[in-house]
N, C-alpha and C. Protein backbone atom coordinates (compact mmCIF):
# COMPACT_ATOMS: atom_id res chain seq x y z
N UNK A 1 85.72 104.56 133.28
CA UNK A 1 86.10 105.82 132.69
C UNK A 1 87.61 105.88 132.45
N UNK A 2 88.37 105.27 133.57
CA UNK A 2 90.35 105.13 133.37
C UNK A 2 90.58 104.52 131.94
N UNK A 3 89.70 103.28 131.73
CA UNK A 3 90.02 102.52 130.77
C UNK A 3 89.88 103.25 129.09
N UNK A 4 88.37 104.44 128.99
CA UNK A 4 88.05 105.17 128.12
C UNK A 4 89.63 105.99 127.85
N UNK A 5 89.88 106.57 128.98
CA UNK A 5 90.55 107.60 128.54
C UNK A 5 92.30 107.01 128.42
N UNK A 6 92.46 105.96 129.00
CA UNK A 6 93.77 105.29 128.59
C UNK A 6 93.93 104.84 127.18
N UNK A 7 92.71 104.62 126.90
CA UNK A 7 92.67 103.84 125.61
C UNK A 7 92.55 104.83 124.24
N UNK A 8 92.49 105.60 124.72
CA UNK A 8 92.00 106.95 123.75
C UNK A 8 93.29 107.78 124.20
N UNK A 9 94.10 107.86 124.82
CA UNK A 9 95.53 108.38 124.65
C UNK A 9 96.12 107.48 123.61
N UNK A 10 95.96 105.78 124.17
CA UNK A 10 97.17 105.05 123.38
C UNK A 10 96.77 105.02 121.96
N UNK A 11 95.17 105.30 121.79
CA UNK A 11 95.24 105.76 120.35
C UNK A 11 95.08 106.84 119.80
N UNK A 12 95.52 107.89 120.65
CA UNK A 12 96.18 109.13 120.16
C UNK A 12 97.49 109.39 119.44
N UNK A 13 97.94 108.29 120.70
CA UNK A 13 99.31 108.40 120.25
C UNK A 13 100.23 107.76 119.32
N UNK A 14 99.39 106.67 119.02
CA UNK A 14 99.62 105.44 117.38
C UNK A 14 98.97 106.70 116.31
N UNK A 15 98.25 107.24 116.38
CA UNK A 15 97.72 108.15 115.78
C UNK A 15 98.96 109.24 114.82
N UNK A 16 99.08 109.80 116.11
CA UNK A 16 100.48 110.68 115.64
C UNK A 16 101.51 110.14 115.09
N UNK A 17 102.03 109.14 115.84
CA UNK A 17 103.46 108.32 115.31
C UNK A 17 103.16 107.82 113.54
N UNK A 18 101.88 107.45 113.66
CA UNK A 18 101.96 106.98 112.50
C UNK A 18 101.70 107.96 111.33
N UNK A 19 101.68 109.08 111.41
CA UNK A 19 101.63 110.84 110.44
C UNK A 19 103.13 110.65 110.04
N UNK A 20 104.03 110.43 110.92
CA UNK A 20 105.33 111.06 110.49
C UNK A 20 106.66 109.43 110.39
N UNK A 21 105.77 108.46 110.27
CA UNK A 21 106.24 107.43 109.96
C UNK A 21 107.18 107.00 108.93
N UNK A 22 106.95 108.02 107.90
CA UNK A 22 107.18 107.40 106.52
C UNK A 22 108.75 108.67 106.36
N UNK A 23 108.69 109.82 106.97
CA UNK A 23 109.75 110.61 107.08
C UNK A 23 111.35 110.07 107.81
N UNK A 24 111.20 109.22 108.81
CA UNK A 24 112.23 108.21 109.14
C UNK A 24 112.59 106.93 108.88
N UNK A 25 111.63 106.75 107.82
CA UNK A 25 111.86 105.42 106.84
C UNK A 25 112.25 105.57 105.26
N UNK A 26 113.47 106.20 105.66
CA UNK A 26 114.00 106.38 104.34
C UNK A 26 115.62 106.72 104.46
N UNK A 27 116.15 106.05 103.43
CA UNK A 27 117.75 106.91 103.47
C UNK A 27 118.06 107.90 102.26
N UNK A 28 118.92 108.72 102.98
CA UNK A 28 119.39 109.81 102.09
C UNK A 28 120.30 109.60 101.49
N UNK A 29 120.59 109.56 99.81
CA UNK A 29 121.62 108.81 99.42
C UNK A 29 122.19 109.76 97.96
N UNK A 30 123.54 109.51 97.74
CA UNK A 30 124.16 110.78 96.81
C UNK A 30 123.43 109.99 95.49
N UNK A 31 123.17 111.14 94.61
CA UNK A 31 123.15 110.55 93.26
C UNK A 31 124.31 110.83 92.80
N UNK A 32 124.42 109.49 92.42
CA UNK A 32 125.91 109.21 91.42
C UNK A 32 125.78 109.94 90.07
N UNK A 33 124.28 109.85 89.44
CA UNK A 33 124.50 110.58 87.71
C UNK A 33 123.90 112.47 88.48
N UNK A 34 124.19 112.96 88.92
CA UNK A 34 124.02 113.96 89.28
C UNK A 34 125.10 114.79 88.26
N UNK A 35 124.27 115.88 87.73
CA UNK A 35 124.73 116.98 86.66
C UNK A 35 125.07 115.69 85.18
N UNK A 36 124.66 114.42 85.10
CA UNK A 36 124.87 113.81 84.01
C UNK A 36 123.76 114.37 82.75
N UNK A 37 124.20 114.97 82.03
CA UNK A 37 123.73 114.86 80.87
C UNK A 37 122.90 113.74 79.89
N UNK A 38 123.92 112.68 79.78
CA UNK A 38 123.63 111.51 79.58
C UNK A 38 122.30 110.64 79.90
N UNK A 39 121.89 111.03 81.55
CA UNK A 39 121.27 110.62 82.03
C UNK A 39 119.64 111.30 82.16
N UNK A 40 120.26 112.57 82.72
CA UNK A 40 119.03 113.51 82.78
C UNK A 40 118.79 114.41 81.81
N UNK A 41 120.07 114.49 80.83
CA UNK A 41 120.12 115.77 80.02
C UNK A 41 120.01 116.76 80.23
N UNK A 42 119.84 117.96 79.36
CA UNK A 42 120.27 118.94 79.57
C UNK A 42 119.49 119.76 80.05
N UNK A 43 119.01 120.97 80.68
CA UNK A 43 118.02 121.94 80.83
C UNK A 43 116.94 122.19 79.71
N UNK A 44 117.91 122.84 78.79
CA UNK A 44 117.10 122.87 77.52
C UNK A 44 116.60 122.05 76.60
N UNK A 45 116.93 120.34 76.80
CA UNK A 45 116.51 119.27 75.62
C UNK A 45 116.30 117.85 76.94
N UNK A 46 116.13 117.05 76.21
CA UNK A 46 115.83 115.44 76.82
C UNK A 46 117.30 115.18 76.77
N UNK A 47 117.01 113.74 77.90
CA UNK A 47 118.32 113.38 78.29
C UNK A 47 118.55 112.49 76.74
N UNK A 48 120.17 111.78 76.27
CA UNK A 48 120.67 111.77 74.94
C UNK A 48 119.78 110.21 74.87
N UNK A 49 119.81 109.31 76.14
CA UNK A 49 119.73 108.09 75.66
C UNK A 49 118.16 107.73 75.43
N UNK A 50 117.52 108.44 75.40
CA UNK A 50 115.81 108.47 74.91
C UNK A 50 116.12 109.02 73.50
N UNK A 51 116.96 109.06 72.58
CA UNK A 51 116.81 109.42 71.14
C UNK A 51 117.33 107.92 70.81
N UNK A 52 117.82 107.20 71.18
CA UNK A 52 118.32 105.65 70.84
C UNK A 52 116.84 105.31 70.83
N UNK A 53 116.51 104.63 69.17
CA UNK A 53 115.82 104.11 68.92
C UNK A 53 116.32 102.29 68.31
N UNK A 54 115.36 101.66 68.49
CA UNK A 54 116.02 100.19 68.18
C UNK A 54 114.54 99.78 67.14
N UNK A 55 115.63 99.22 66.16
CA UNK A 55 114.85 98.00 65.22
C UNK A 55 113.65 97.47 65.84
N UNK A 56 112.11 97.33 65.44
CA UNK A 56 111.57 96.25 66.09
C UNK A 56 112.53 94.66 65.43
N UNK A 57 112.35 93.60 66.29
CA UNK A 57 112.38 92.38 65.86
C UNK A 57 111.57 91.69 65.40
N UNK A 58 110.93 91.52 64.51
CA UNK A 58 110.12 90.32 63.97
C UNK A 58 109.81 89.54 64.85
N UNK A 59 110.52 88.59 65.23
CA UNK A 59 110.38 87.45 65.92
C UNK A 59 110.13 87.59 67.53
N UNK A 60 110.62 88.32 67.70
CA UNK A 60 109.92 88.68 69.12
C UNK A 60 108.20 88.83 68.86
N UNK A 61 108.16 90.18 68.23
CA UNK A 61 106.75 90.46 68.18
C UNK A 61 105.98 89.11 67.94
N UNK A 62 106.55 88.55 67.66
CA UNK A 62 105.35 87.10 66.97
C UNK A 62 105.06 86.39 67.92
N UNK A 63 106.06 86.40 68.58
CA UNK A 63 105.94 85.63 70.17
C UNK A 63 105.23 85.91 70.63
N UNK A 64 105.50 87.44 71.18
CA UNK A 64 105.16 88.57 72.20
C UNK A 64 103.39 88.20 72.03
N UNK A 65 102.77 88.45 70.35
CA UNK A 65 101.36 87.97 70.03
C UNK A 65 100.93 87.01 70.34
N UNK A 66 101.63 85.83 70.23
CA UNK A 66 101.04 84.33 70.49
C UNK A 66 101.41 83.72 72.35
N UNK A 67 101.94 84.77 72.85
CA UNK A 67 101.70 84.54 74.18
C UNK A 67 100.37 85.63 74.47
N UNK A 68 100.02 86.71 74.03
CA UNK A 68 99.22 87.14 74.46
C UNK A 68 97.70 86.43 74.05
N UNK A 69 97.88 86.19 72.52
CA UNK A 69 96.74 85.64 72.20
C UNK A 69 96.17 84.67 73.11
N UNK A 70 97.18 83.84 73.92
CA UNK A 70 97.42 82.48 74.86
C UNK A 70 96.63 82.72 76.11
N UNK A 71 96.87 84.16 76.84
CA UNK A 71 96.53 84.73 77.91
C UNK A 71 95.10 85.48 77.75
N UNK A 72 95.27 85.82 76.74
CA UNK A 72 94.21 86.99 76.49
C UNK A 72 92.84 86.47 75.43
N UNK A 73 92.46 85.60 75.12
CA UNK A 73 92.10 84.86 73.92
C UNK A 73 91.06 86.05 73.79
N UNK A 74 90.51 86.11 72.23
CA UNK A 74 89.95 87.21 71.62
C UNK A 74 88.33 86.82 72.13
N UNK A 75 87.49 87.44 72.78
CA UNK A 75 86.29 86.58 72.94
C UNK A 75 85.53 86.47 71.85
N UNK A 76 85.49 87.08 71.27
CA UNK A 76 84.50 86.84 69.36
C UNK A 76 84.93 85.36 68.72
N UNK A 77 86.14 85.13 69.08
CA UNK A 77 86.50 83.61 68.60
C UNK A 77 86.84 82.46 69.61
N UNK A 78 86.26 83.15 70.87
CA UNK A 78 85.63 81.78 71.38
C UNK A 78 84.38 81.51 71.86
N UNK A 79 84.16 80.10 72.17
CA UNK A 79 82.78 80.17 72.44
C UNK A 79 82.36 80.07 73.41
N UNK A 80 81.94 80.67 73.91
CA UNK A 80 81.42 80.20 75.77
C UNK A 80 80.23 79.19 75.90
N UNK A 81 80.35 78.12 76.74
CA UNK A 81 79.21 77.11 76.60
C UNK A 81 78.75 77.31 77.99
């Protein structure tokens, strides 16, 4: 019966510790872009650098396809034996 109830404290008590585990595993740290605009933007609109839009590249994309095609092969055009 000592052994029941020893053993059923010590996993009471891994029990608890491990609820509030994740609250002392962390650091508190300044944000540097704090009140940045730039970053977070403004109250009333999106932050500025999500309106930067870029060119696609050609040549990437072609890649980008023929590695996927590589990984991903289309199953209609292959054949399973």
């Amino acid at each position: 019966m000592k052994k029941n109830v020893g053993f059923l404290a010590l996993a009471l008590t891994l029990l608890v510790s491990a609820c509030t585990y994740q609250k002392n595993n962390r650091i508190d740290q300044k944000d540097v872009n704090e009140g940045n605009d730039y970053v977070y933007g403004h109250p009333d609109s999106t932050a500025r650098q999500r309106k930067v839009q870029y060119t696609p590249d050609s040549e990437n994309e072609v890649r980008a396809m023929e590695i996927q095609e590589k990984l991903y092969p289309n199953p209609d055009t292959t054949s399973l034996k």
